[in-house]
PDB file of N, CA and C in Angstrom:
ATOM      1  N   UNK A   1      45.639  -7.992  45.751  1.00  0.00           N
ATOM      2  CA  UNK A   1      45.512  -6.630  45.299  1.00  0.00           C
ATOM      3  C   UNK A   1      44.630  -6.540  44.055  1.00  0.00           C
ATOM      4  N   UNK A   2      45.199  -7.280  43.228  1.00  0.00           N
ATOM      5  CA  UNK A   2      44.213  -7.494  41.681  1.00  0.00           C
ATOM      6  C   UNK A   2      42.737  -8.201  41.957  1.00  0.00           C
ATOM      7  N   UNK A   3      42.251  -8.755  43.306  1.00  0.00           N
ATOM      8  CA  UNK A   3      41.154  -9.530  43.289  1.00  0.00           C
ATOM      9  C   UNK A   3      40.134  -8.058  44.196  1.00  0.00           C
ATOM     10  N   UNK A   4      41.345  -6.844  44.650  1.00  0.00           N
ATOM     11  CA  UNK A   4      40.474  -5.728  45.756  1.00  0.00           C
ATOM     12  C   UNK A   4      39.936  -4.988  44.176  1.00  0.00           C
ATOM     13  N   UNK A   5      40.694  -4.537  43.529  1.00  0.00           N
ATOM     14  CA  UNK A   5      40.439  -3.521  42.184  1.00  0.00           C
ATOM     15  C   UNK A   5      38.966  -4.248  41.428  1.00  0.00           C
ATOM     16  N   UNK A   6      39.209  -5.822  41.376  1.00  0.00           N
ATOM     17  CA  UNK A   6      38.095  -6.395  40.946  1.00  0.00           C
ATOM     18  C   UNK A   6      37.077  -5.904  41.481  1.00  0.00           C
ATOM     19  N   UNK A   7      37.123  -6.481  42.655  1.00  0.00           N
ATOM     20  CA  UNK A   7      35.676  -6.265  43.256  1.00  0.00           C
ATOM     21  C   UNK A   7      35.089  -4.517  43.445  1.00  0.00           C
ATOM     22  N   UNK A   8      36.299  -3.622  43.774  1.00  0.00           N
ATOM     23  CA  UNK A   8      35.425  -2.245  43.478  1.00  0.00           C
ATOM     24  C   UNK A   8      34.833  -2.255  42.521  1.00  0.00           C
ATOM     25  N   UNK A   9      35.946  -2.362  41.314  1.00  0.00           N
ATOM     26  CA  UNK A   9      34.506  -2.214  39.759  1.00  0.00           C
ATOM     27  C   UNK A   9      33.542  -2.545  39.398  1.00  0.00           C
ATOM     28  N   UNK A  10      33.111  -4.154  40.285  1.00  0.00           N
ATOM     29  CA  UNK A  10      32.316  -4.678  40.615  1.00  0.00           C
ATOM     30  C   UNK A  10      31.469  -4.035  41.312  1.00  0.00           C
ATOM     31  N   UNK A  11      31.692  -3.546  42.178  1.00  0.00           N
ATOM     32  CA  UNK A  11      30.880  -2.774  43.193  1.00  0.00           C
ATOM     33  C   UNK A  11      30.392  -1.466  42.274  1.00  0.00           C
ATOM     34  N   UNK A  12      31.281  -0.911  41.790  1.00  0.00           N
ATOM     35  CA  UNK A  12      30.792   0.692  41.298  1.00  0.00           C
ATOM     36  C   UNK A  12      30.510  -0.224  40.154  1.00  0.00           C
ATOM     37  N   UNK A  13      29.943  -0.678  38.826  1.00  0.00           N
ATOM     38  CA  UNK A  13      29.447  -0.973  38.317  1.00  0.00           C
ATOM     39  C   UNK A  13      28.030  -1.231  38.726  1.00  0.00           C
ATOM     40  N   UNK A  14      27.757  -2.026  39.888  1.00  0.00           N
ATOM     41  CA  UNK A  14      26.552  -2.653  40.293  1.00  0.00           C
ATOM     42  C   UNK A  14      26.198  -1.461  41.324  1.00  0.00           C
ATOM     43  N   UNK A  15      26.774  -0.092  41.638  1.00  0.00           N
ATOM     44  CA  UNK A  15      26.266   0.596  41.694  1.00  0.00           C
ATOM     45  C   UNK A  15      25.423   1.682  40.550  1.00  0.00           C
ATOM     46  N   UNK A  16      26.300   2.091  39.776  1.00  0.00           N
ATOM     47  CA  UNK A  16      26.080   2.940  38.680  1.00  0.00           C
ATOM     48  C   UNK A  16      24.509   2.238  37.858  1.00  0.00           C
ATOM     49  N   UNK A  17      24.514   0.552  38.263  1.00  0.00           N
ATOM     50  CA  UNK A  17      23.640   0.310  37.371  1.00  0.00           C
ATOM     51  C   UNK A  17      22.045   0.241  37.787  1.00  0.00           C
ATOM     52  N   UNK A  18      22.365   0.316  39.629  1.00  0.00           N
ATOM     53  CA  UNK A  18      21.124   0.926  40.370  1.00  0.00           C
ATOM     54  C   UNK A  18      20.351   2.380  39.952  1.00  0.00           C
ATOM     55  N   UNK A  19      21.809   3.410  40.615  1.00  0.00           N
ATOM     56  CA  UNK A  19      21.135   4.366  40.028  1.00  0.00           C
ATOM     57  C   UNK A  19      20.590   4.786  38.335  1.00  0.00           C
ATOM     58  N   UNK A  20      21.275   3.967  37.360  1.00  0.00           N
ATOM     59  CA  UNK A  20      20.315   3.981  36.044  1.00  0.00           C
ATOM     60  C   UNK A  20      18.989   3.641  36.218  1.00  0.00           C
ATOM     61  N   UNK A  21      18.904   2.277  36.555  1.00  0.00           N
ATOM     62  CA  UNK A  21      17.519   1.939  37.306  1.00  0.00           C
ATOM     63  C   UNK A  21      16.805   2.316  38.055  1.00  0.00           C
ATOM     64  N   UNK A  22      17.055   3.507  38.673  1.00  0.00           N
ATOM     65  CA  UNK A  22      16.071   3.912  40.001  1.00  0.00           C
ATOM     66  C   UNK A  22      16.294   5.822  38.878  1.00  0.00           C
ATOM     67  N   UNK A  23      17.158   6.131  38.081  1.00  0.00           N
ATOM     68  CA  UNK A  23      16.434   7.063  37.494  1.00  0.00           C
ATOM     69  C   UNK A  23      15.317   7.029  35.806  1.00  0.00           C
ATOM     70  N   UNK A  24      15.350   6.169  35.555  1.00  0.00           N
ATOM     71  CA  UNK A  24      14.813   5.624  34.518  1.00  0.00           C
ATOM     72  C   UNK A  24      12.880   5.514  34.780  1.00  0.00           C
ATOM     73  N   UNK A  25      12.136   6.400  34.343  1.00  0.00           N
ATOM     74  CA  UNK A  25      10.972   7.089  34.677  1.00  0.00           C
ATOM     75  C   UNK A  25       9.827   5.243  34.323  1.00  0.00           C
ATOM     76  N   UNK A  26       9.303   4.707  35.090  1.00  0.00           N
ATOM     77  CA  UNK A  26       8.409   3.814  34.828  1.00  0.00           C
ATOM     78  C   UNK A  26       7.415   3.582  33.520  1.00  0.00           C
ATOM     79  N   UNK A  27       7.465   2.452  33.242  1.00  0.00           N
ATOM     80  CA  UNK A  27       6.589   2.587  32.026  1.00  0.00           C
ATOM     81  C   UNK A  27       5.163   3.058  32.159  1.00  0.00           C
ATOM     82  N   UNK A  28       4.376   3.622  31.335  1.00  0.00           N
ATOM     83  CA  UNK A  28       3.310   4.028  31.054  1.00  0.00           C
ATOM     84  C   UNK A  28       2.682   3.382  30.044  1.00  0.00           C
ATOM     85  N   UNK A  29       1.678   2.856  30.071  1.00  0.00           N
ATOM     86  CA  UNK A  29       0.827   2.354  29.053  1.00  0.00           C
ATOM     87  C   UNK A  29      -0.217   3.480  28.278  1.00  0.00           C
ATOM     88  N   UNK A  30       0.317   3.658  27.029  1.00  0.00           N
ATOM     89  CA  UNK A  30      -0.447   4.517  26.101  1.00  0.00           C
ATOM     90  C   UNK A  30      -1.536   4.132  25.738  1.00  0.00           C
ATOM     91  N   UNK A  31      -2.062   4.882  25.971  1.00  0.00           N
ATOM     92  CA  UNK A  31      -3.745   4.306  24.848  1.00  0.00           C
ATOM     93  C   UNK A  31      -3.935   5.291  23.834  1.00  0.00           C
ATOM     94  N   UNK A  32      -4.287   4.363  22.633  1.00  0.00           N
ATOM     95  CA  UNK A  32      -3.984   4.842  21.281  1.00  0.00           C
ATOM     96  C   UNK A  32      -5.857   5.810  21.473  1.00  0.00           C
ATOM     97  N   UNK A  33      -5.531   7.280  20.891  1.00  0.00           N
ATOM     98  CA  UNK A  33      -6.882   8.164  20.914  1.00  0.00           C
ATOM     99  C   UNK A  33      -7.687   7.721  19.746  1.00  0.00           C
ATOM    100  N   UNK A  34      -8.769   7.877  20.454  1.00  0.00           N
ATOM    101  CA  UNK A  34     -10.352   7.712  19.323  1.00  0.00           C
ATOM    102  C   UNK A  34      -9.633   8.119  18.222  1.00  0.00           C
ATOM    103  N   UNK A  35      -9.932   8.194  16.672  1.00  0.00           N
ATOM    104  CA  UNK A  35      -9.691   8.429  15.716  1.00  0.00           C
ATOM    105  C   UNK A  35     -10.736   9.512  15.375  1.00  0.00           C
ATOM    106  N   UNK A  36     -10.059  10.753  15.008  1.00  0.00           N
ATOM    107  CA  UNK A  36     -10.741  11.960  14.080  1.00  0.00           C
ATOM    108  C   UNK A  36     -10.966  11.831  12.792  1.00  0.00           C
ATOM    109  N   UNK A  37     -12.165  11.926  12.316  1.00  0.00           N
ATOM    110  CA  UNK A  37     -12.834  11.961  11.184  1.00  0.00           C
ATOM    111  C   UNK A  37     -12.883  13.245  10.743  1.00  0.00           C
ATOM    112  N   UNK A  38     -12.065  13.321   9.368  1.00  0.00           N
ATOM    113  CA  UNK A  38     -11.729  14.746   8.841  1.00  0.00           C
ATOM    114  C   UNK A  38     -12.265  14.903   7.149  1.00  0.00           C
ATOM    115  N   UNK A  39     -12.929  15.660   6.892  1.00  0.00           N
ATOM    116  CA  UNK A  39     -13.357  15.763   5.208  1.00  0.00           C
ATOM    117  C   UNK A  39     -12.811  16.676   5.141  1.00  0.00           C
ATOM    118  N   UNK A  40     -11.900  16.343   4.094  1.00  0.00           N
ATOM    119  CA  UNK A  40     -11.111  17.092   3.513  1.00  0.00           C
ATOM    120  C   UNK A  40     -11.066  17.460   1.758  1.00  0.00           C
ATOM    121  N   UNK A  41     -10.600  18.695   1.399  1.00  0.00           N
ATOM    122  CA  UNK A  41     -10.925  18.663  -0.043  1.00  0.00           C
ATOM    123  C   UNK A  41      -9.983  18.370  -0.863  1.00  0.00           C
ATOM    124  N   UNK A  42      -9.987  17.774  -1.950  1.00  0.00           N
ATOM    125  CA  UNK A  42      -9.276  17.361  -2.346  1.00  0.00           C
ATOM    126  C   UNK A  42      -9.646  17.676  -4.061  1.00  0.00           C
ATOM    127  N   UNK A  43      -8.825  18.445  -4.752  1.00  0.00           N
ATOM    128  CA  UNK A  43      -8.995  19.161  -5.965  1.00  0.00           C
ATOM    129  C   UNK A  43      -7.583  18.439  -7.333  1.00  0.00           C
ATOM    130  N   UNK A  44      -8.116  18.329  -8.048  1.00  0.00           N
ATOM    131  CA  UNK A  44      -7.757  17.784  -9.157  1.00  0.00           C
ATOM    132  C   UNK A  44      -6.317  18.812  -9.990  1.00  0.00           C
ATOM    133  N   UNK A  45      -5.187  18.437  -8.853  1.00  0.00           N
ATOM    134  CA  UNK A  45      -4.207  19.569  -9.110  1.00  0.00           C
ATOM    135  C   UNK A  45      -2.466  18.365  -8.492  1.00  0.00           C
ATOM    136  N   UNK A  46      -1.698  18.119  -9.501  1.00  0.00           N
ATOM    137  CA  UNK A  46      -0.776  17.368  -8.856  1.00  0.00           C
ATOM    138  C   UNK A  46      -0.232  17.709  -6.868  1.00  0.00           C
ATOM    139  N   UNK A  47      -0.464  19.247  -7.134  1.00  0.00           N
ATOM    140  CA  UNK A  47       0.010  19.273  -5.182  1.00  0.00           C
ATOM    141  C   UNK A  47      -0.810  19.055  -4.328  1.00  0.00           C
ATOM    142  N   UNK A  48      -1.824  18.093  -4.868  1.00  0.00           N
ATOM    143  CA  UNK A  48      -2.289  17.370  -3.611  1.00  0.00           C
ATOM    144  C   UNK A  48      -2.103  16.100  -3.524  1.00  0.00           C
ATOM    145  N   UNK A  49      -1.062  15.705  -4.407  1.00  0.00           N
ATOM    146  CA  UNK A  49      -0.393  14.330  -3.866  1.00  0.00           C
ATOM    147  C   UNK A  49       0.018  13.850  -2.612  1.00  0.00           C
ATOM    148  N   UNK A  50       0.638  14.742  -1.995  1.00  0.00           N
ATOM    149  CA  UNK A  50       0.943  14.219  -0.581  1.00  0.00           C
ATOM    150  C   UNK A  50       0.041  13.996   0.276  1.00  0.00           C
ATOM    151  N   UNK A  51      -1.331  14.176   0.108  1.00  0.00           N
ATOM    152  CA  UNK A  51      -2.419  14.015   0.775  1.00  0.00           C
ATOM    153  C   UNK A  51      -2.262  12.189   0.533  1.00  0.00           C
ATOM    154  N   UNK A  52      -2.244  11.982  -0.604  1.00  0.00           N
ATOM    155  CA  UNK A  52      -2.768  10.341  -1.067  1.00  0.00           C
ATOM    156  C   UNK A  52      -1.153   9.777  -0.705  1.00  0.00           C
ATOM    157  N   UNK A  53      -0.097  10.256  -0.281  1.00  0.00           N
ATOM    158  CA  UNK A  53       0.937   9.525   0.000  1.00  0.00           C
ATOM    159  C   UNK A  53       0.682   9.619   1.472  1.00  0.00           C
ATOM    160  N   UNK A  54       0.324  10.557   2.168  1.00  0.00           N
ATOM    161  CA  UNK A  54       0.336  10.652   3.982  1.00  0.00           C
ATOM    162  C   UNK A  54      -0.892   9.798   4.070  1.00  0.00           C
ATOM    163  N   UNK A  55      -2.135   9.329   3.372  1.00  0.00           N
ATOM    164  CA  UNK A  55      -3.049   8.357   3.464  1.00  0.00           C
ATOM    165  C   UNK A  55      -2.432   7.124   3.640  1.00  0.00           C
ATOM    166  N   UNK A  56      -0.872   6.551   3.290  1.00  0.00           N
ATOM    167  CA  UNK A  56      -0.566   5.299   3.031  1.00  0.00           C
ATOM    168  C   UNK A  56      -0.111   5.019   4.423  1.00  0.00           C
ATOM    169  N   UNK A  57      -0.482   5.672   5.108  1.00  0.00           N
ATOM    170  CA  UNK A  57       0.169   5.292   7.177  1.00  0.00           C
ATOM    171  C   UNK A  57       0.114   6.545   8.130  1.00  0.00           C
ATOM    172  N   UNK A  58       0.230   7.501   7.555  1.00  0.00           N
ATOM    173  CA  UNK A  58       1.061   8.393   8.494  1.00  0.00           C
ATOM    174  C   UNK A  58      -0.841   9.173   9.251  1.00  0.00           C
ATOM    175  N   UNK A  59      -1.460   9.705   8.253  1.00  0.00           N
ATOM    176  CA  UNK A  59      -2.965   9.682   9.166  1.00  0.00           C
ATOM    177  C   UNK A  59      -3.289   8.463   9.952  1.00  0.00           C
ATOM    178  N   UNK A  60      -3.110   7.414   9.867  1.00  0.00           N
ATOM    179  CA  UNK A  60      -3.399   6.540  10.886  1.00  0.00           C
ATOM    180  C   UNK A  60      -2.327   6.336  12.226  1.00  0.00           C
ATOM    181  N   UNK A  61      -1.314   6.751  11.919  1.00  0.00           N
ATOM    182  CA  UNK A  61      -0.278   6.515  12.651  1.00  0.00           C
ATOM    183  C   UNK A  61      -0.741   7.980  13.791  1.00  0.00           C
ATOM    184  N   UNK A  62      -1.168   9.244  13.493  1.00  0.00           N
ATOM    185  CA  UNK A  62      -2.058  10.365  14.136  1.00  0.00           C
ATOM    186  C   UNK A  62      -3.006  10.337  14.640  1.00  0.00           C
ATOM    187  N   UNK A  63      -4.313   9.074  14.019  1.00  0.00           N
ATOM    188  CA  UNK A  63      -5.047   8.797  14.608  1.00  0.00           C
ATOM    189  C   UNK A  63      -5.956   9.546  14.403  1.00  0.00           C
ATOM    190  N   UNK A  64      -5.630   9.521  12.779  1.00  0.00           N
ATOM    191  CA  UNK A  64      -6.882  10.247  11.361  1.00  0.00           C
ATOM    192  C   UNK A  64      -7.263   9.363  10.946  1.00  0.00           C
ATOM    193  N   UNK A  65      -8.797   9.942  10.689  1.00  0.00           N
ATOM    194  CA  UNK A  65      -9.773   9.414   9.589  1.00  0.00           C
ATOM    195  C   UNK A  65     -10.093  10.339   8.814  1.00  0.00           C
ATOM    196  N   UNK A  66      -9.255  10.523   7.385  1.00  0.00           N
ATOM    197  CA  UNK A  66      -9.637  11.180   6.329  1.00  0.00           C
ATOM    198  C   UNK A  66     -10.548  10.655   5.642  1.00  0.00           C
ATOM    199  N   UNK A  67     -11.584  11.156   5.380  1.00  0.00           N
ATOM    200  CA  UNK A  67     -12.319  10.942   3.958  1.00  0.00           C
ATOM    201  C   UNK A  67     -12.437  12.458   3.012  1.00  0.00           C
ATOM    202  N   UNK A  68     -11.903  11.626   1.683  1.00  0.00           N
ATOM    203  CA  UNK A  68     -11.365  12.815   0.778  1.00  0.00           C
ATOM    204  C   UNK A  68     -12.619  13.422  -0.084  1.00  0.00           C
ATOM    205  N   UNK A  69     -12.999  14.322  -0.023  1.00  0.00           N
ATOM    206  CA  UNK A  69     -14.186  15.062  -1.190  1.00  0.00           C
ATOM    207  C   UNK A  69     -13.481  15.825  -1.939  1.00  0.00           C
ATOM    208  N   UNK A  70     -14.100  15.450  -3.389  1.00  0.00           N
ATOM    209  CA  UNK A  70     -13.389  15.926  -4.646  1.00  0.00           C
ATOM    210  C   UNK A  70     -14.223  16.932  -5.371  1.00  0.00           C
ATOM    211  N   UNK A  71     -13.594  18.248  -4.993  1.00  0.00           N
ATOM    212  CA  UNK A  71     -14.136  19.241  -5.965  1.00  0.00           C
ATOM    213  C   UNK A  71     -13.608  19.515  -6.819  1.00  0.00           C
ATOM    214  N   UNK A  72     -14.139  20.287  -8.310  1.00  0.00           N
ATOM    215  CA  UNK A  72     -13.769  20.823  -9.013  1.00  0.00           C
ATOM    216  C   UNK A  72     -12.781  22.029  -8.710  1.00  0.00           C
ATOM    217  N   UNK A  73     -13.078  23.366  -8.038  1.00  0.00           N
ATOM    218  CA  UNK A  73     -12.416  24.014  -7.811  1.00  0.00           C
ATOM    219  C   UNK A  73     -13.003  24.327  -6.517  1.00  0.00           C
ATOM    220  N   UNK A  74     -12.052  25.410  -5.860  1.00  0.00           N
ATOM    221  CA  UNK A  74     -11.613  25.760  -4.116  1.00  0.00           C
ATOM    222  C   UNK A  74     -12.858  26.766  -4.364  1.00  0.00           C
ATOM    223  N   UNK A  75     -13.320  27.341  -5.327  1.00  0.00           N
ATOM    224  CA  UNK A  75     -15.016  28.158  -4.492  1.00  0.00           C
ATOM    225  C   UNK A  75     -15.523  27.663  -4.190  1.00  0.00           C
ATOM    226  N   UNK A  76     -15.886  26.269  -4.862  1.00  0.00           N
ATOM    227  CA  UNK A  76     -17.172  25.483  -4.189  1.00  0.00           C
ATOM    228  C   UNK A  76     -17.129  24.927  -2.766  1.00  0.00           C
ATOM    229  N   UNK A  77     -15.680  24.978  -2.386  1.00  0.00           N
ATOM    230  CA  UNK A  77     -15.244  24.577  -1.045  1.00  0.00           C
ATOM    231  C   UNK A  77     -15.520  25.324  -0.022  1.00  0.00           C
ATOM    232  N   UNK A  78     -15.357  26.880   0.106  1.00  0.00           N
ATOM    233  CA  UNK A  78     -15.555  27.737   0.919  1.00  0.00           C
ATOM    234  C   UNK A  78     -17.381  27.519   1.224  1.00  0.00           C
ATOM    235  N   UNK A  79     -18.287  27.877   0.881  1.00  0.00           N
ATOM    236  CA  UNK A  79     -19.409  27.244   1.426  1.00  0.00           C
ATOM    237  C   UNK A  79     -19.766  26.629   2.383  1.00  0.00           C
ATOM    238  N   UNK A  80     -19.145  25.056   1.658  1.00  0.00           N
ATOM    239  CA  UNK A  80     -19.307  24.021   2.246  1.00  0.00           C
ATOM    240  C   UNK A  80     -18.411  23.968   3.861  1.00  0.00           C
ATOM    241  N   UNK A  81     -17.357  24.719   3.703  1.00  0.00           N
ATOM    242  CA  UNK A  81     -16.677  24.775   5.012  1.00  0.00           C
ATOM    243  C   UNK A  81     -17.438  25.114   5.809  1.00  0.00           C
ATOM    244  N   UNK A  82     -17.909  26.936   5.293  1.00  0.00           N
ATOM    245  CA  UNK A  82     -18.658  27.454   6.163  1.00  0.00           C
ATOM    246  C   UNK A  82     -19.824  26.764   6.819  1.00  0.00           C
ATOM    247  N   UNK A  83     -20.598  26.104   6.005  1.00  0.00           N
ATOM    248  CA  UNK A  83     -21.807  25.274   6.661  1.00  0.00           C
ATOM    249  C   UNK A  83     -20.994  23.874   8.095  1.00  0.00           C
ATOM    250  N   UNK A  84     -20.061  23.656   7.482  1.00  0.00           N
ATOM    251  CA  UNK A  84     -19.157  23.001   8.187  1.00  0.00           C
ATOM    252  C   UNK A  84     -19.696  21.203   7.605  1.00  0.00           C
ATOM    253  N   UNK A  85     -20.124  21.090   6.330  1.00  0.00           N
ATOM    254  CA  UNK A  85     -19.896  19.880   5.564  1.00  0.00           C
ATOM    255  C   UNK A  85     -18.292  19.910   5.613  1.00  0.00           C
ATOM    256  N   UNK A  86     -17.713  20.741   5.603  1.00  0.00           N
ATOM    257  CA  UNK A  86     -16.289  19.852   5.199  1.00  0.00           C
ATOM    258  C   UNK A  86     -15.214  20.538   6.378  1.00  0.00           C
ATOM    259  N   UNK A  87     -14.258  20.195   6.809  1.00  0.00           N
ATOM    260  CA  UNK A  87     -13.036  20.051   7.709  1.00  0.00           C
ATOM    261  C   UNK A  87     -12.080  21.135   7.107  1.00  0.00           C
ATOM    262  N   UNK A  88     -11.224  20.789   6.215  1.00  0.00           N
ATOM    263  CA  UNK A  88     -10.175  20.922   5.698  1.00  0.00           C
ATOM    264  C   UNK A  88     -10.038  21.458   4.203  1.00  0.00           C
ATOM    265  N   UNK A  89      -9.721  22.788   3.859  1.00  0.00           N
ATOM    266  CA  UNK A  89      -9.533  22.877   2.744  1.00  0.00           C
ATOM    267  C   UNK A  89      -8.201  23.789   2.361  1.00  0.00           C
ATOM    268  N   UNK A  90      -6.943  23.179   1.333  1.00  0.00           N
ATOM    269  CA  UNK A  90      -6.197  23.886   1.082  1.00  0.00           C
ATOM    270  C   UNK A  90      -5.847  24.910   0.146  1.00  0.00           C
ATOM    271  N   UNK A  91      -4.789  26.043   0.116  1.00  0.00           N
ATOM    272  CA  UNK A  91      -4.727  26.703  -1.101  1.00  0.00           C
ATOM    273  C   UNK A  91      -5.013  28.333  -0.343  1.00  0.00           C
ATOM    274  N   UNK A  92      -4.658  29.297  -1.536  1.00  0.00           N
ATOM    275  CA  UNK A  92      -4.837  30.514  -1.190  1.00  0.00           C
ATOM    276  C   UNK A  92      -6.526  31.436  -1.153  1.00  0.00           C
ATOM    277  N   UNK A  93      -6.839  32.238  -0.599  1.00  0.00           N
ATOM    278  CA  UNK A  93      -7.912  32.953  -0.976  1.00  0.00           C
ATOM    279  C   UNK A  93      -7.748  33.698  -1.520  1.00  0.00           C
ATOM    280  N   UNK A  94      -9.107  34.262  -2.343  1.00  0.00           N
ATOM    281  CA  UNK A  94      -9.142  34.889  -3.083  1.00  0.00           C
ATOM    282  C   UNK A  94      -9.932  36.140  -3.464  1.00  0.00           C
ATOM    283  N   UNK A  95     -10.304  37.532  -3.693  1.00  0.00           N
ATOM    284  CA  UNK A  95     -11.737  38.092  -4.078  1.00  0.00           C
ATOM    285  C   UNK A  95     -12.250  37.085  -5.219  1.00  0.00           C
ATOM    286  N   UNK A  96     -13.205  36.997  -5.453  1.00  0.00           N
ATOM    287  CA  UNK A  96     -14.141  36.589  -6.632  1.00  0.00           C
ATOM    288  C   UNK A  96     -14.213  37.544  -7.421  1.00  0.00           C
ATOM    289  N   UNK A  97     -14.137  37.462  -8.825  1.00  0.00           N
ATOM    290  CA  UNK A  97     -13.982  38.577  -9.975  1.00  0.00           C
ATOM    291  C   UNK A  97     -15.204  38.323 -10.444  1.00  0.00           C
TER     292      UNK A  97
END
């Protein structure tokens, strides 16, 4: 009697562990994407620290290429966007006084 109970659990075990296996989606091999090259501005103001802390992995881990341009201030940036020298620029707009 104790050797029939065995073997069901046996059985429904080595069933249960098919169907895990037959629902469990096949591996896929990722391929890591070309890397984006992004100029970005980068202004002489402590809240753009997290720019130079997300540089320490996390753009590469995205499958960024930042290179940082350092302006003085965010007018000289708008321009340059527009011409499309540069990618990325943060912060609010403004009228010009």
């Amino acid at each position: 009697m104790i050797i029939k109970v065995q073997k069901r659990a046996l059985l429904g075990c080595l069933i249960i562990a098919l169907l895990l296996g037959a629902c469990t989606s096949p591996r896929v091999e990722q391929t890591q994407p070309a890397p984006v090259t992004l100029k970005v501005v980068i202004l002489p103001y402590l809240s753009e620290a997290p720019l130079f802390i997300a540089e320490e992995g996390y753009f590469a881990e995205q499958a960024l290429d930042i290179e940082f341009v350092e302006l003085k201030r965010s007018a000289e940036a708008v321009p340059a966007l527009a011409q499309g020298d540069l990618d990325v620029i943060a912060g609010a707009s403004a009228p010009a006084c």
